[in-house]
Protein backbone atom coordinates (compact mmCIF):
# COMPACT_ATOMS: atom_id res chain seq x y z
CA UNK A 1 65.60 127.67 123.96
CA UNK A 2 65.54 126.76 120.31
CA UNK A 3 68.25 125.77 118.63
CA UNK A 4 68.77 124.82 115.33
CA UNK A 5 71.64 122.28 113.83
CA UNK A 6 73.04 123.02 110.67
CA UNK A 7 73.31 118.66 109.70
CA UNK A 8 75.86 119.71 106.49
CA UNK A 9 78.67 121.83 109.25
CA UNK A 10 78.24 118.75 111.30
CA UNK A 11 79.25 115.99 108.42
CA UNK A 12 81.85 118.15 107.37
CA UNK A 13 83.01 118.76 111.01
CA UNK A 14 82.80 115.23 111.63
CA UNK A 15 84.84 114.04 108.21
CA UNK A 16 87.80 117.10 109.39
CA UNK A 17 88.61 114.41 112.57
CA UNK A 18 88.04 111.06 110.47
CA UNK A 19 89.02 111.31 106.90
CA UNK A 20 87.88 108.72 104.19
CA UNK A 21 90.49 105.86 104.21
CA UNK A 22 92.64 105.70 100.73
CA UNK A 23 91.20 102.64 99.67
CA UNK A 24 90.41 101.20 96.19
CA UNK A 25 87.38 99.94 95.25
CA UNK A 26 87.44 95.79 95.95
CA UNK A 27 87.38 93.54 92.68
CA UNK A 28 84.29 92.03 92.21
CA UNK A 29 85.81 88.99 90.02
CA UNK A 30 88.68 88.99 92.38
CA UNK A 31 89.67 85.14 92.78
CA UNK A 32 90.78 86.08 95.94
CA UNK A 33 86.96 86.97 97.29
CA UNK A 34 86.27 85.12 100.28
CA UNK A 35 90.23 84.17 101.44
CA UNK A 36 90.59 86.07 104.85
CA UNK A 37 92.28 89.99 104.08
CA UNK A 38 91.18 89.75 100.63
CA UNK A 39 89.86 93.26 99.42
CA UNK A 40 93.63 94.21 101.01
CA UNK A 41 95.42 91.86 99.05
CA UNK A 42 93.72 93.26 96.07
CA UNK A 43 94.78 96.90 97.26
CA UNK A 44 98.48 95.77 97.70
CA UNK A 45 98.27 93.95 94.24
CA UNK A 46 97.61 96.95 92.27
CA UNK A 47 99.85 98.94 93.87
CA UNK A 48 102.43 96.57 93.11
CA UNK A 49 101.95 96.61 89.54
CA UNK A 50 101.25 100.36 89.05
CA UNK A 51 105.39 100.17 90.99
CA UNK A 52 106.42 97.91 88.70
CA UNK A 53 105.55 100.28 85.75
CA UNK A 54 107.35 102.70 87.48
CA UNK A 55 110.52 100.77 87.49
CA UNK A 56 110.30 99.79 90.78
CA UNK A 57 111.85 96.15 91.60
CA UNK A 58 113.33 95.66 94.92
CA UNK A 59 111.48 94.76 97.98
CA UNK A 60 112.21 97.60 100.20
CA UNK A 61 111.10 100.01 97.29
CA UNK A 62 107.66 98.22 96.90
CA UNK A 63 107.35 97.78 100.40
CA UNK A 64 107.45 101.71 100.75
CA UNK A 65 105.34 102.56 97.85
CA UNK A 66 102.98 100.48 99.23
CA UNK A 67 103.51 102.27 102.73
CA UNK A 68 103.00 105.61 101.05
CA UNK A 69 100.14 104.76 99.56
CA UNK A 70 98.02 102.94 102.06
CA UNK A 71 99.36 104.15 105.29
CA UNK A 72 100.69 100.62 106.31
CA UNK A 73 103.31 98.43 104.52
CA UNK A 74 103.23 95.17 103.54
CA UNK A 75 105.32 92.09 104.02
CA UNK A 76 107.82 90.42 101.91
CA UNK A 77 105.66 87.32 101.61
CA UNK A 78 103.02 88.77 99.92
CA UNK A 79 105.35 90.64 97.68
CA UNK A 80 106.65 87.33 96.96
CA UNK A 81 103.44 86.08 96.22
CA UNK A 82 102.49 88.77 94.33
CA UNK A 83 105.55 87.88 92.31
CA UNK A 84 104.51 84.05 91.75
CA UNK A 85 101.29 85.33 90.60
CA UNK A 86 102.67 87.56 88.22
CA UNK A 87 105.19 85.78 86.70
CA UNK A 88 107.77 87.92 87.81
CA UNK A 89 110.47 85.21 89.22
């Protein structure tokens, strides 16, 4: 019995049960490269400032922005030191 496998309907059957995550590219100049959880801390960051262009101020608001974007929230201690980092307090 011969039987041959079509490779492209198995990658695409493969990516229909594990879709690409929604990540952003890491930043290679990042000062954060090398802390522990750094390429998400860069994710988080600039999620946090595209929200802030969008008006958005309070924590629970960034935390769910972040949450819709990324699948997972993020706590108020980062926000907060997203803050410091910013300048925003």
């Amino acid at each position: 019995m011969n039987v041959e496998i079509n490779r492209d309907l198995l990658k695409n059957f493969t990516a229909l049960f594990s879709p690409e995550p929604k990540l952003l590219p890491p930043v290679a100049d990042s000062s954060l490269r090398g802390r522990p959880h750094w390429r998400r801390i860069t994710q988080v960051f600039q999620i946090l400032d595209e929200a802030t262009k969008d008006g958005m101020v309070s924590y629970p608001t960034l935390i769910n922005c972040v949450r819709e974007a990324t699948g997972k929230g993020c706590s108020r201690k980062l926000i907060s030191k997203w803050k410091l980092e910013r300048g925003l307090r």
